[in-house]
Protein backbone atom coordinates (compact mmCIF):
# COMPACT_ATOMS: atom_id res chain seq x y z
CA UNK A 1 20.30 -20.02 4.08
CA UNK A 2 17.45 -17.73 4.71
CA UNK A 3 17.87 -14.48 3.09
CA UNK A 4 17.01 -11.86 6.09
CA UNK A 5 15.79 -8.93 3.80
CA UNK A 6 12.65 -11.42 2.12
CA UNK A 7 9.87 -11.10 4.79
CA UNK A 8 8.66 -14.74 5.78
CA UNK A 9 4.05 -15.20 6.49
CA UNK A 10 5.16 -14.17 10.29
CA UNK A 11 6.53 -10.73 9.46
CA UNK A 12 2.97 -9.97 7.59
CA UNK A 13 0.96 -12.26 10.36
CA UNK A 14 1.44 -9.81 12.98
CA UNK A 15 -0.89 -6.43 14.26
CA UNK A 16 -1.39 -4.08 11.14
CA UNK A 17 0.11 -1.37 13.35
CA UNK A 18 3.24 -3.45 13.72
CA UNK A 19 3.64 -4.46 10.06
CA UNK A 20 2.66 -0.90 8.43
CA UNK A 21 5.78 1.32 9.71
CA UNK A 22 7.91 -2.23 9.56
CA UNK A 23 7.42 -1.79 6.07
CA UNK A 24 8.93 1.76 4.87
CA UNK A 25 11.85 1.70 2.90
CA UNK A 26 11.29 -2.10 2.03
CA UNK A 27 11.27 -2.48 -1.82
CA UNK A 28 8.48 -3.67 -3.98
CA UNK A 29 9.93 -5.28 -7.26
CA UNK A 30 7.23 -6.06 -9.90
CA UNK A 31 6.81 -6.13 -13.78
CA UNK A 32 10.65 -4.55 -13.93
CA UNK A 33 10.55 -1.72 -11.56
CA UNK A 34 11.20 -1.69 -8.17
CA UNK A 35 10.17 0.92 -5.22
CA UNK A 36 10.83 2.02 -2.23
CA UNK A 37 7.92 2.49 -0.03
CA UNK A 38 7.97 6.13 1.60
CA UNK A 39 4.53 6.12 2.87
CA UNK A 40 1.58 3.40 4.01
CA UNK A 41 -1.57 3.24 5.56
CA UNK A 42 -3.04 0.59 8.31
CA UNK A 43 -6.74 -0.76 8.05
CA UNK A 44 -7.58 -3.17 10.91
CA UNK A 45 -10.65 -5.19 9.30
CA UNK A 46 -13.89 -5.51 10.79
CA UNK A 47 -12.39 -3.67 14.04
CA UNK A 48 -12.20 0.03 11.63
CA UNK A 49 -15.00 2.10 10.48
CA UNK A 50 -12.27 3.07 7.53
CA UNK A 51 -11.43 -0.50 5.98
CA UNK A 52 -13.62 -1.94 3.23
CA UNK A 53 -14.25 -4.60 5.44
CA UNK A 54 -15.59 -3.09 8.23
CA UNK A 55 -19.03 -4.95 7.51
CA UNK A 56 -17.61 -8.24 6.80
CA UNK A 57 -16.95 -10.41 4.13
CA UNK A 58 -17.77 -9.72 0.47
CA UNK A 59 -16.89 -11.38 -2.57
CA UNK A 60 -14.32 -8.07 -2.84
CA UNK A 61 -13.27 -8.37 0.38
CA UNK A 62 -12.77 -11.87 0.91
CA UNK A 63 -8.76 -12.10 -0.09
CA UNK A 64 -8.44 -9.83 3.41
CA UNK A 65 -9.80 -12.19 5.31
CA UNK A 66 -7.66 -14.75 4.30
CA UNK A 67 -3.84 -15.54 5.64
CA UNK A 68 -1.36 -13.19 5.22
CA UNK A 69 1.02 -11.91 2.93
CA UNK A 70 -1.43 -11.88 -0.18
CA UNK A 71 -2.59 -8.91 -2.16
CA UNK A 72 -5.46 -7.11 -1.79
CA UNK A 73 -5.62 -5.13 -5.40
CA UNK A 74 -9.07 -2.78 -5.18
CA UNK A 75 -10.38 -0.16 -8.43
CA UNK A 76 -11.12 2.92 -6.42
CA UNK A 77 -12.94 5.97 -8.04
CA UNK A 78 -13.76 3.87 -11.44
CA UNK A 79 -10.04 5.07 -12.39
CA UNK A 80 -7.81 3.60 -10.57
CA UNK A 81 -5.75 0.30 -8.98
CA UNK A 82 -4.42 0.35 -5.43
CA UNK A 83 -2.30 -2.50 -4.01
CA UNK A 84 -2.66 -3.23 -0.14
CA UNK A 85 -0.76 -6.22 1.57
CA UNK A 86 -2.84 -8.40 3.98
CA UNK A 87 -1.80 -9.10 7.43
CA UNK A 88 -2.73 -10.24 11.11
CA UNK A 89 -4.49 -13.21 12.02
CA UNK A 90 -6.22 -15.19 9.45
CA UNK A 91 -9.90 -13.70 9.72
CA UNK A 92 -8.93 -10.40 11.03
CA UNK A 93 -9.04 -8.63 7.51
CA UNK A 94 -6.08 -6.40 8.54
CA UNK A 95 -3.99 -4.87 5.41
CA UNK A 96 -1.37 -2.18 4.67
CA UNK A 97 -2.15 0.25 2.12
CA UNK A 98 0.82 0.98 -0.30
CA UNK A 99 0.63 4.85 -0.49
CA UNK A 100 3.52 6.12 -1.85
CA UNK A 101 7.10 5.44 -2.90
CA UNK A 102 10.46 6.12 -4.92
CA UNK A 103 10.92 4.00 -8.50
CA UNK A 104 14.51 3.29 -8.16
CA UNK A 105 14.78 0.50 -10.41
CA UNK A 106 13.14 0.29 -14.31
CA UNK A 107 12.44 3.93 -14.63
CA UNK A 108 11.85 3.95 -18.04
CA UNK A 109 9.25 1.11 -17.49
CA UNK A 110 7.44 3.29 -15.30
CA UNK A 111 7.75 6.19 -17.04
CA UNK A 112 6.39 4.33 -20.31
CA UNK A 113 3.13 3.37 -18.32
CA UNK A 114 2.66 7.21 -16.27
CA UNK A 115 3.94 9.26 -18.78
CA UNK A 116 1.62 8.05 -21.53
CA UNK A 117 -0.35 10.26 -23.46
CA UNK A 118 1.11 13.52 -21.52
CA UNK A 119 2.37 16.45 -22.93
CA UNK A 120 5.26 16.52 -20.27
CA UNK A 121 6.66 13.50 -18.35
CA UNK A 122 6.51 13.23 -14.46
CA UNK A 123 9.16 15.00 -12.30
CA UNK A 124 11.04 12.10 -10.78
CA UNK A 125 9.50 12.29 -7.08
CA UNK A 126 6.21 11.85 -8.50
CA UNK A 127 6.34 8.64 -10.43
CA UNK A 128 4.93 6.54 -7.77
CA UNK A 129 3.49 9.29 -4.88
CA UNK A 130 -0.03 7.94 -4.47
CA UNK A 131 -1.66 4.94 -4.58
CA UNK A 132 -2.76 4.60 -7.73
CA UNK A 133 0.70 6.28 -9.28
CA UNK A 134 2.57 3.35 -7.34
CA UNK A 135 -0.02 0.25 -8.72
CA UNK A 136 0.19 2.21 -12.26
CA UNK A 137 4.09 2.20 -12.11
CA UNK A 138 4.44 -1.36 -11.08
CA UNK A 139 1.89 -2.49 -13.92
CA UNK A 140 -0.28 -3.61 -10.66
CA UNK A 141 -4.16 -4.35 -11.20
CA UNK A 142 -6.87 -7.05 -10.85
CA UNK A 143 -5.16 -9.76 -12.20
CA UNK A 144 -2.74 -9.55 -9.38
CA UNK A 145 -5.33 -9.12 -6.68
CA UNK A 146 -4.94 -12.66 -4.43
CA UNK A 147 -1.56 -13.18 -5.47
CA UNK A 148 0.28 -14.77 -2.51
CA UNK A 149 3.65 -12.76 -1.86
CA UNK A 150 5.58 -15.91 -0.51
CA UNK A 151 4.24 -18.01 -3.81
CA UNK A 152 7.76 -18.80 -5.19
CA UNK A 153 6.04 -18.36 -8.39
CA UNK A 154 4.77 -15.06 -7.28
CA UNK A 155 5.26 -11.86 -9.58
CA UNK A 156 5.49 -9.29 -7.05
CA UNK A 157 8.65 -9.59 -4.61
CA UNK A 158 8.91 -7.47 -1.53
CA UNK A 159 12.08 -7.37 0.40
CA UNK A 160 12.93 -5.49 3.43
CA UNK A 161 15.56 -2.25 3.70
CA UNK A 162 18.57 -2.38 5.13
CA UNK A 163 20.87 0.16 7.08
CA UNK A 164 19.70 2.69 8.81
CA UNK A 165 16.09 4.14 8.18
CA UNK A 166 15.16 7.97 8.31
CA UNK A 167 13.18 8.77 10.77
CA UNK A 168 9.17 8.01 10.74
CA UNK A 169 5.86 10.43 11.08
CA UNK A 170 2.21 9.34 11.90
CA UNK A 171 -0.81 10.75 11.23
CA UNK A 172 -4.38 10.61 9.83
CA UNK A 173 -5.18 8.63 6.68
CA UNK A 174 -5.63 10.88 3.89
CA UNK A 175 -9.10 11.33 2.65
CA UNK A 176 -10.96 7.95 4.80
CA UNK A 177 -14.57 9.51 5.61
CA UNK A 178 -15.47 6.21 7.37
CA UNK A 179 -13.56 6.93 10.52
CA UNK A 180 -16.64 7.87 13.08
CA UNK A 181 -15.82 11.32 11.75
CA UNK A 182 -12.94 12.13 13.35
CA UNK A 183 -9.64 11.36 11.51
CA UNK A 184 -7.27 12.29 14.39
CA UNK A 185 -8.63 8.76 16.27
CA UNK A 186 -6.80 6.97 13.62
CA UNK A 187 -3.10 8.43 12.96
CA UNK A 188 -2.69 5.03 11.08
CA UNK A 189 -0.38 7.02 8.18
CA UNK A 190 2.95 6.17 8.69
CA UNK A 191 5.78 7.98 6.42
CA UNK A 192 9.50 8.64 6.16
CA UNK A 193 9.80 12.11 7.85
CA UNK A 194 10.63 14.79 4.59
CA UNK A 195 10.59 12.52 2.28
CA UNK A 196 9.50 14.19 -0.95
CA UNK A 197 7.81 10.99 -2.60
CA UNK A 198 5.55 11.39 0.03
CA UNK A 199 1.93 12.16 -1.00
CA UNK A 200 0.04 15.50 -0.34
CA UNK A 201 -2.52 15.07 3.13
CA UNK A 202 -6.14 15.28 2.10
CA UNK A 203 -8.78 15.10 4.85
CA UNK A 204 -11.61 13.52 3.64
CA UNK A 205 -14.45 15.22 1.99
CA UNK A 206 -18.00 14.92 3.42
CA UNK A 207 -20.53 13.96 1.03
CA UNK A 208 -24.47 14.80 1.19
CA UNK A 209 -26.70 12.46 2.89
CA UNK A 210 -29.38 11.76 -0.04
């Protein structure tokens, strides 16, 4: 019997803006911790100024282009991993950022790869609030970039909440300069209302034209 909570390639096949807010409070279990996602963002592909493939494929790009349901794992900043899901239409290049989210399995795991090297561990809340705190805490990087989700090999498992979910807030991205300059066109943030894993807003910060 097919378990209901483990999203089949239709659930992730569908418009970005459908799959994104489908996707809060669904659990991401990899390298023994598991998370709740509290916050995502949508990128629709060649269609959004904001998405790395805006001007088509590249050999970084091409995994978004592909069918759904894989990984699109990207080093941002020189610093850090962050973990997007692809979606829509083959060819569409449509993907969910994983933004933020609540370790409530393995803590200790995560804690062993964030708290590293500090002086004082993370407060709870802030284990995986942010992109790259969420990759780092589920031991996410390039090796996993590709990986296909429904794989029954696959390493990463995501499966969908159940019950009753709090209620959900849009708004603009946090800190996506390619948007024509005007952030408020795309509210494509999605987040569980007061949720405190939820990451700080950031508008983007303009940089000189050299």
């Amino acid at each position: 019997m097919t378990d209901p909570a483990v999203p089949d390639r239709g659930f992730f096949a569908r418009p970005v803006l459908q799959v994104a807010p489908d996707l809060l409070g669904a659990v991401v279990s990899a390298g023994g911790v598991s998370v709740r996602l509290t916050e995502v963002e949508a990128y629709a592909g060649t269609r959004d100024p904001g998405s790395h493939a805006f001007r088509g494929p590249t050999p970084r790009t091409r995994v978004m282009f592909g069918r759904a349901a894989h990984l699109y794992v990207y080093f941002s900043y020189g610093m850090h991993w962050c973990v997007n899901v692809v979606c829509g239409p083959e060819g569409e290049a449509s993907a969910v950022l994983l933004r933020a989210g609540e370790v409530v399995e393995g803590e200790e795991i995560a804690r062993s790869r964030r708290d590293a090297g500090r002086a004082r561990p993370h407060p709870h809340r802030d284990l995986a609030r942010g992109p790259a705190r969420l990759a780092s805490a589920l031991g996410l990087s390039r090796e996993h970039d590709g990986l296909d989700l429904l794989d029954p090999r696959s390493s990463v498992e995501v499966r969908l909440g159940s019950g009753r979910r709090p209620g959900v807030s849009t708004g603009p991205r946090v800190g996506v300069s390619g948007d024509g300059g005007d952030a408020s066109l795309y509210p494509w943030r999605f987040w569980l209302t007061d949720d405190p894993t939820v990451s700080v807003y950031r508008p983007a910060t303009p940089r000189p034209v050299r």
